[in-house]
PDB file of N, CA and C in Angstrom:
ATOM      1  N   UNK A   1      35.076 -35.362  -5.904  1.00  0.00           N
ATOM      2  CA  UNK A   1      34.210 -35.354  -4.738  1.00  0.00           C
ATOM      3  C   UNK A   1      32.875 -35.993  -5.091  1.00  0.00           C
ATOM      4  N   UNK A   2      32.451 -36.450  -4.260  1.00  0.00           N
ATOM      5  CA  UNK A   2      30.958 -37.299  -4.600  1.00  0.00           C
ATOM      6  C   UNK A   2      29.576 -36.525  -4.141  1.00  0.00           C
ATOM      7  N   UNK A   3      29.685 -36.142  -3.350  1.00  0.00           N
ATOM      8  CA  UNK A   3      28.538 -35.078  -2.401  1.00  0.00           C
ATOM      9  C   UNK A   3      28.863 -33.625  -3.592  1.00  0.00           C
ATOM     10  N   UNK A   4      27.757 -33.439  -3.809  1.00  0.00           N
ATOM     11  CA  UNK A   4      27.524 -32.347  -4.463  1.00  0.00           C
ATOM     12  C   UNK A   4      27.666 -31.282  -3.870  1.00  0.00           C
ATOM     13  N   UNK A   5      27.074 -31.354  -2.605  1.00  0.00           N
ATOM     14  CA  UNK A   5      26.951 -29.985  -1.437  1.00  0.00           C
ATOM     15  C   UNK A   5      28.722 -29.947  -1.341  1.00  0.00           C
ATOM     16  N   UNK A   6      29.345 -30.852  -0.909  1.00  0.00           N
ATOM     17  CA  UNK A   6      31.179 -30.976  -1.028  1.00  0.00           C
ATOM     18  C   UNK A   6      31.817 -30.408  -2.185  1.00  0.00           C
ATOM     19  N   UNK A   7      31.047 -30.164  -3.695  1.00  0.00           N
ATOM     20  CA  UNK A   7      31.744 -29.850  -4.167  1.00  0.00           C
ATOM     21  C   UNK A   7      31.370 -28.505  -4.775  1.00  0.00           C
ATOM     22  N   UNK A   8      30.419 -27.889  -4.245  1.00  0.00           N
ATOM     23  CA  UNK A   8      29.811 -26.730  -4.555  1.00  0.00           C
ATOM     24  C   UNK A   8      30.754 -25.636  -3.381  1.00  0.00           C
ATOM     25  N   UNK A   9      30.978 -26.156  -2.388  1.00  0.00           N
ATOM     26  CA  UNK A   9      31.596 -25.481  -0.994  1.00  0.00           C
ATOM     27  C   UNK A   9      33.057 -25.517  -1.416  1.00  0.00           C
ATOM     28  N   UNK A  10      33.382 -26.187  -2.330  1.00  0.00           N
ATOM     29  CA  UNK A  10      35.157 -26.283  -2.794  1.00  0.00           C
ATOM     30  C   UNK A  10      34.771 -25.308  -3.629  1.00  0.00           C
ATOM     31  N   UNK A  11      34.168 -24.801  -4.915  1.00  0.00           N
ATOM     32  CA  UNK A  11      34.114 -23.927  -5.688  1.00  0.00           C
ATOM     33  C   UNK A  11      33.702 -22.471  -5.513  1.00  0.00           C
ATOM     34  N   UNK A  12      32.824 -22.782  -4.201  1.00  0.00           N
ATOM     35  CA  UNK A  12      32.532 -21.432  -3.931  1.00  0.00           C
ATOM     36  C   UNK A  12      34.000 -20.452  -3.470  1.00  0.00           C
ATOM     37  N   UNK A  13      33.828 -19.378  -4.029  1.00  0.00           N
ATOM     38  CA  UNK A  13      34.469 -18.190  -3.640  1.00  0.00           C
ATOM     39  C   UNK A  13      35.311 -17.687  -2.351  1.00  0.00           C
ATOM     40  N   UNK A  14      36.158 -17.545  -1.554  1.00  0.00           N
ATOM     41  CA  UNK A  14      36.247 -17.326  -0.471  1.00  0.00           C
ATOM     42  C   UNK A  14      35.652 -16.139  -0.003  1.00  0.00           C
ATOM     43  N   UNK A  15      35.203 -14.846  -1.148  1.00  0.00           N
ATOM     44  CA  UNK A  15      34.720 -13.822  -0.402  1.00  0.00           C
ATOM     45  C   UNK A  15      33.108 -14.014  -0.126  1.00  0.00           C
ATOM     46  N   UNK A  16      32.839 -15.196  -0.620  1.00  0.00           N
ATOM     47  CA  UNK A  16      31.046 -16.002  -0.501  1.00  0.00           C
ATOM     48  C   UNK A  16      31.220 -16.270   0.451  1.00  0.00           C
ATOM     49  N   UNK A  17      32.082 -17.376   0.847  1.00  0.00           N
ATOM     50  CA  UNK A  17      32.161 -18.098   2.072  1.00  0.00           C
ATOM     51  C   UNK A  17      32.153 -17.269   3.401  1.00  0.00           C
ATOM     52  N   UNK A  18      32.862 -15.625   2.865  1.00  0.00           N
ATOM     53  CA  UNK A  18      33.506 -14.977   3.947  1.00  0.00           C
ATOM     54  C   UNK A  18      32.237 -14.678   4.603  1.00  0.00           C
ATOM     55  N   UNK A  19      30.984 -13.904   3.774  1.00  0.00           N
ATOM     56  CA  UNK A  19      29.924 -13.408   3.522  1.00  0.00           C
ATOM     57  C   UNK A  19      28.845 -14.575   4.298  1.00  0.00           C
ATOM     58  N   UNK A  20      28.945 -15.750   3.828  1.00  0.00           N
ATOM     59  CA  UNK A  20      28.041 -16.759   4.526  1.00  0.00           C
ATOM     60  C   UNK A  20      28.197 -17.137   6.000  1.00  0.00           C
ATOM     61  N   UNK A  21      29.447 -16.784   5.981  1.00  0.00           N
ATOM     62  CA  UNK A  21      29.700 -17.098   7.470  1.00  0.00           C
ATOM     63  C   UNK A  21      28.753 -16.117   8.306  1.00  0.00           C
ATOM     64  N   UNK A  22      29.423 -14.823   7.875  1.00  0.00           N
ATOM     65  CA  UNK A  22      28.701 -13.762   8.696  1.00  0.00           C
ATOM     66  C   UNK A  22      27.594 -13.437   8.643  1.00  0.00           C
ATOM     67  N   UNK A  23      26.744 -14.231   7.627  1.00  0.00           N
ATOM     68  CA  UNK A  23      25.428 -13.991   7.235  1.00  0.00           C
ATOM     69  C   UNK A  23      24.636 -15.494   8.625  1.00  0.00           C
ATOM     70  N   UNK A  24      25.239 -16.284   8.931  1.00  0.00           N
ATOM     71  CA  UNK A  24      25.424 -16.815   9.455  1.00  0.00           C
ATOM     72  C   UNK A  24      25.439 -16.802  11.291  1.00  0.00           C
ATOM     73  N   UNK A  25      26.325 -16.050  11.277  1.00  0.00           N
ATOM     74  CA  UNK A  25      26.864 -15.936  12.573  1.00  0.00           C
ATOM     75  C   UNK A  25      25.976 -14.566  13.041  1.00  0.00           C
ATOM     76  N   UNK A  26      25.140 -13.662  12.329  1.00  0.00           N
ATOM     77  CA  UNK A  26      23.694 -12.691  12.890  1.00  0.00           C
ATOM     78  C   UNK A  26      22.703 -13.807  12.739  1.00  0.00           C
ATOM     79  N   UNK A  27      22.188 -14.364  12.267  1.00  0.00           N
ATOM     80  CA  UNK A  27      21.220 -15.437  12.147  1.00  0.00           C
ATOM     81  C   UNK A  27      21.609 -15.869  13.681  1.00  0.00           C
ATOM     82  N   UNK A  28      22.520 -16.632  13.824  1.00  0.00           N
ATOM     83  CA  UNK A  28      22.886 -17.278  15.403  1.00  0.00           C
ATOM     84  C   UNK A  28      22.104 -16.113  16.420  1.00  0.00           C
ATOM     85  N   UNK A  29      22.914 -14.846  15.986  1.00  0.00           N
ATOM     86  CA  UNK A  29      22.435 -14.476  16.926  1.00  0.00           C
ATOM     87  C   UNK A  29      21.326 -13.554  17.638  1.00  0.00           C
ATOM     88  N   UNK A  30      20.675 -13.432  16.320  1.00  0.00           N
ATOM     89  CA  UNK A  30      19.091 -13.402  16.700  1.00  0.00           C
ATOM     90  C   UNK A  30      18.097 -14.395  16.936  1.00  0.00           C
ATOM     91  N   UNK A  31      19.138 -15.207  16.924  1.00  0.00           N
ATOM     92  CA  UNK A  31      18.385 -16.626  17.527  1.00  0.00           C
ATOM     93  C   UNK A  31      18.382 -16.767  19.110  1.00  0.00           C
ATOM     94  N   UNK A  32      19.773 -16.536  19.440  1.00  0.00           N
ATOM     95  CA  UNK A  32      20.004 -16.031  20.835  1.00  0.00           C
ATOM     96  C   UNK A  32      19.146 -14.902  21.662  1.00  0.00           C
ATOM     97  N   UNK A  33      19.152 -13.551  21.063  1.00  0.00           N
ATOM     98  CA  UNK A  33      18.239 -12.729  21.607  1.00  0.00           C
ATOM     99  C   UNK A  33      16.884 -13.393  21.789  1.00  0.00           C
ATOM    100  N   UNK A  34      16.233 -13.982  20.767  1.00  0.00           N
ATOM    101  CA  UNK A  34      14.932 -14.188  20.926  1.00  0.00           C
ATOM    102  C   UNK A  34      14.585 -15.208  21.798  1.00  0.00           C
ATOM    103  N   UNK A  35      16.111 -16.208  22.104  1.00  0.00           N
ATOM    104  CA  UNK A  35      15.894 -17.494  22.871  1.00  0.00           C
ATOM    105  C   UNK A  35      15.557 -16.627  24.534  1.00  0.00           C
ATOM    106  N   UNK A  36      17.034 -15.445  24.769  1.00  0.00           N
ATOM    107  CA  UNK A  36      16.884 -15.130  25.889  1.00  0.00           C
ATOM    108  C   UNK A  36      15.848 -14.387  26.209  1.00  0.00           C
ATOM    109  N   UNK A  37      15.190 -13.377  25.582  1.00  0.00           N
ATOM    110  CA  UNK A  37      13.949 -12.384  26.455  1.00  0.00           C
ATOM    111  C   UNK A  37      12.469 -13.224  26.581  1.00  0.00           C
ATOM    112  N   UNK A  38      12.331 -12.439  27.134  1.00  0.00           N
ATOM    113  CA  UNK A  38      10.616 -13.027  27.629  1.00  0.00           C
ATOM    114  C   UNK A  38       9.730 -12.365  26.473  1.00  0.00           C
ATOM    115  N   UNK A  39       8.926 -13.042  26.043  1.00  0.00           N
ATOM    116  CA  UNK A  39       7.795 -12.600  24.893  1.00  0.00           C
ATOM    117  C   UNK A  39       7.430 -10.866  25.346  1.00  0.00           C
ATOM    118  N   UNK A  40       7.216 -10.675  26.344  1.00  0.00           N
ATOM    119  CA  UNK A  40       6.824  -9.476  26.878  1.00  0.00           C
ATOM    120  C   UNK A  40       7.772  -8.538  26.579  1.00  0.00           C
ATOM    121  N   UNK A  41       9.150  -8.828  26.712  1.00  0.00           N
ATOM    122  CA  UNK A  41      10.321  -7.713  26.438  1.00  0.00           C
ATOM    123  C   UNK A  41      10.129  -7.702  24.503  1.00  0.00           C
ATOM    124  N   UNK A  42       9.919  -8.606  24.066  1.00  0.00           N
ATOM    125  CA  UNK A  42      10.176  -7.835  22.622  1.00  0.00           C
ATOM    126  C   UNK A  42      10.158  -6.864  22.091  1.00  0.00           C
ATOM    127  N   UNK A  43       8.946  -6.356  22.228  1.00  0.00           N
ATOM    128  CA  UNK A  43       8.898  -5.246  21.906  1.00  0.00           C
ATOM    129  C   UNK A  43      10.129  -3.561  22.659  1.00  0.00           C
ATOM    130  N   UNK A  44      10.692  -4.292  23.541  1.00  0.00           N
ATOM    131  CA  UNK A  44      11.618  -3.366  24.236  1.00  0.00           C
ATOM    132  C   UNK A  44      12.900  -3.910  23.773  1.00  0.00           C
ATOM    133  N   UNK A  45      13.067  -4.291  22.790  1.00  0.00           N
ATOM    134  CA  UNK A  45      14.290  -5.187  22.333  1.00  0.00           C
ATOM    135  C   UNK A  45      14.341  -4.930  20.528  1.00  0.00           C
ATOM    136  N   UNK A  46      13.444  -4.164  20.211  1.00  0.00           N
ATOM    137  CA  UNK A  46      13.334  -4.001  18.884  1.00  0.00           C
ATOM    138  C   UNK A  46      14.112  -3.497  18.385  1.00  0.00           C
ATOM    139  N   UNK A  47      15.121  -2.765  18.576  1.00  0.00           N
ATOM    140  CA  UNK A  47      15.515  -1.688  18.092  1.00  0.00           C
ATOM    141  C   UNK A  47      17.135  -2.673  17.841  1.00  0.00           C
ATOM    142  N   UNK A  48      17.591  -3.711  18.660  1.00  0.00           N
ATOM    143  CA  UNK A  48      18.450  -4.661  19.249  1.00  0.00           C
ATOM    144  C   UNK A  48      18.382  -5.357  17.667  1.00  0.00           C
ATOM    145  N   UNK A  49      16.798  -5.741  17.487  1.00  0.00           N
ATOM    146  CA  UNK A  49      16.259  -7.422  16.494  1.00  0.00           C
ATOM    147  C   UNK A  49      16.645  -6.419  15.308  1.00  0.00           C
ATOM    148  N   UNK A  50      15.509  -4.917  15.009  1.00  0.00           N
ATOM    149  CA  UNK A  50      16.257  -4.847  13.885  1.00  0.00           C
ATOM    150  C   UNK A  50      17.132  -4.480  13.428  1.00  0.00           C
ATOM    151  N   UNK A  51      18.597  -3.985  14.382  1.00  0.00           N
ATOM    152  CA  UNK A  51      19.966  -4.070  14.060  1.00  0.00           C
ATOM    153  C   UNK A  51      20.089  -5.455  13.072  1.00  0.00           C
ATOM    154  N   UNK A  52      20.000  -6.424  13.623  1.00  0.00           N
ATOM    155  CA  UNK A  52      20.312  -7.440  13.097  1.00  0.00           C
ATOM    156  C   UNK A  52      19.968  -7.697  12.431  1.00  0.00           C
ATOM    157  N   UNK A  53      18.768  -7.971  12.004  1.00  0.00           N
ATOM    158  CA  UNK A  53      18.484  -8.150  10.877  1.00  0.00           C
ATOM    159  C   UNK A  53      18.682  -7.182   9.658  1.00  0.00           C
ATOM    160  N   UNK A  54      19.372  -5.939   9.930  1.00  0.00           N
ATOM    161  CA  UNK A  54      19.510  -5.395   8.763  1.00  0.00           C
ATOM    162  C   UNK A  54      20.849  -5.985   8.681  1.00  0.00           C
ATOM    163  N   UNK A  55      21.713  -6.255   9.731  1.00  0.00           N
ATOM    164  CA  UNK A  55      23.380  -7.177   9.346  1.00  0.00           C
ATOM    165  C   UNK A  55      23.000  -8.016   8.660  1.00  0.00           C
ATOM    166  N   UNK A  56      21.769  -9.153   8.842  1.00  0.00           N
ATOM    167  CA  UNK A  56      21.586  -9.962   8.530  1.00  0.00           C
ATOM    168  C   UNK A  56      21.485 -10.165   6.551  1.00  0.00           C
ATOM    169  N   UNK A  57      20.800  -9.380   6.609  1.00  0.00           N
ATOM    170  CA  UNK A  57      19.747  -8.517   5.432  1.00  0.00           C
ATOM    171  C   UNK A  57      20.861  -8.371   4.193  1.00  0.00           C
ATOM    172  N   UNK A  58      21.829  -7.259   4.766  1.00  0.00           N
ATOM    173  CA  UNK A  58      22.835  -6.890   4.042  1.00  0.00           C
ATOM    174  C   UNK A  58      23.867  -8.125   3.777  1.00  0.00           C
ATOM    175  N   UNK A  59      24.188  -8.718   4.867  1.00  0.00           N
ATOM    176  CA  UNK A  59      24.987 -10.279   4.493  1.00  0.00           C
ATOM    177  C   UNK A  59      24.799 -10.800   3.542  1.00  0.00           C
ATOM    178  N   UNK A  60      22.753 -10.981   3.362  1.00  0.00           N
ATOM    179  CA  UNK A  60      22.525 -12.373   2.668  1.00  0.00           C
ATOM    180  C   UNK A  60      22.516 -11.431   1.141  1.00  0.00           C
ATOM    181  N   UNK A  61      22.332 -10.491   0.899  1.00  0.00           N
ATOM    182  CA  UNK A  61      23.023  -9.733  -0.466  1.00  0.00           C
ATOM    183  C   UNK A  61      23.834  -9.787  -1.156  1.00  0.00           C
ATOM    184  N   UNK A  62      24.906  -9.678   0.204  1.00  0.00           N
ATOM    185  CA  UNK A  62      26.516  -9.727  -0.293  1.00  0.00           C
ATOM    186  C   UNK A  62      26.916 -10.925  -0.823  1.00  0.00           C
ATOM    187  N   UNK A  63      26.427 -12.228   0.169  1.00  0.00           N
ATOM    188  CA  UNK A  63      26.118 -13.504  -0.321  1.00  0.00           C
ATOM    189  C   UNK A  63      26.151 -13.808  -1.570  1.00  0.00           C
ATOM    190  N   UNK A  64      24.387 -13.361  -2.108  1.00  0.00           N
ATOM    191  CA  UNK A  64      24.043 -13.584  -3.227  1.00  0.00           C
ATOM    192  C   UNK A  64      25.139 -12.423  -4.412  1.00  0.00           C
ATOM    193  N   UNK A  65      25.276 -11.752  -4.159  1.00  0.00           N
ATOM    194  CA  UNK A  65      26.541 -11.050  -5.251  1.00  0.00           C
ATOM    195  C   UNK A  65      27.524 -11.564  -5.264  1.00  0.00           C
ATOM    196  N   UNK A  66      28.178 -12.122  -4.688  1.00  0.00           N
ATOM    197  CA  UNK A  66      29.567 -12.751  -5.003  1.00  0.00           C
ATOM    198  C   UNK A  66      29.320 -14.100  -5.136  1.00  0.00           C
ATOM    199  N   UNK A  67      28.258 -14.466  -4.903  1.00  0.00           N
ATOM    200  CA  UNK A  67      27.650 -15.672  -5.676  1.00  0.00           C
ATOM    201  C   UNK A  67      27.143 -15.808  -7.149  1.00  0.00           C
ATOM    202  N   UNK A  68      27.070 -14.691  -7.764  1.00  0.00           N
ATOM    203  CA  UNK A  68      26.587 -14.434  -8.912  1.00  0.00           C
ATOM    204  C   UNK A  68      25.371 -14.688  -8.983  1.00  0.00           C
ATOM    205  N   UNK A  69      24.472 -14.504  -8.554  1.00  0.00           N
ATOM    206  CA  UNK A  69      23.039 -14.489  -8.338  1.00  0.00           C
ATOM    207  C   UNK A  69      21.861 -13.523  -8.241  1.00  0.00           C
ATOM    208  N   UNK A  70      22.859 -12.008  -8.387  1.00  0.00           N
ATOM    209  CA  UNK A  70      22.206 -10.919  -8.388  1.00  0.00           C
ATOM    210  C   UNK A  70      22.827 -10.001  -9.586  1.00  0.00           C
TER     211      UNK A  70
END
């Protein structure tokens, strides 16, 4: 493979990959929440953001452990 990023994504792990995805796919979607409410609701939405971000949180951990990085 010539692309480095190509050949780092062939070696990685499938339970990394499994992990990045989903670390991934909460990122999306606290991107979404924050796209949809009005600045004013945030604060009535908190409890929503930091669900996620603790999915988020815990993902990018799991990530880094089966990445060997922790």
């Amino acid at each position: 493979m010539n692309s480095p990023l190509l050949k780092a994504i062939a070696e990685m792990p499938s339970s990394a990959a499994y992990y990045m995805g989903q670390r991934d796919g909460y990122a999306c979607k606290i991107k979404d929440v924050l796209t949809a409410i009005p600045v004013e609701n945030v604060q009535a939405n908190d409890s929503v953001l930091k669900e996620l971000y603790w999915w988020l949180d815990m993902y990018n951990d799991s990530f880094a452990c089966e990445m060997g990085w922790v």
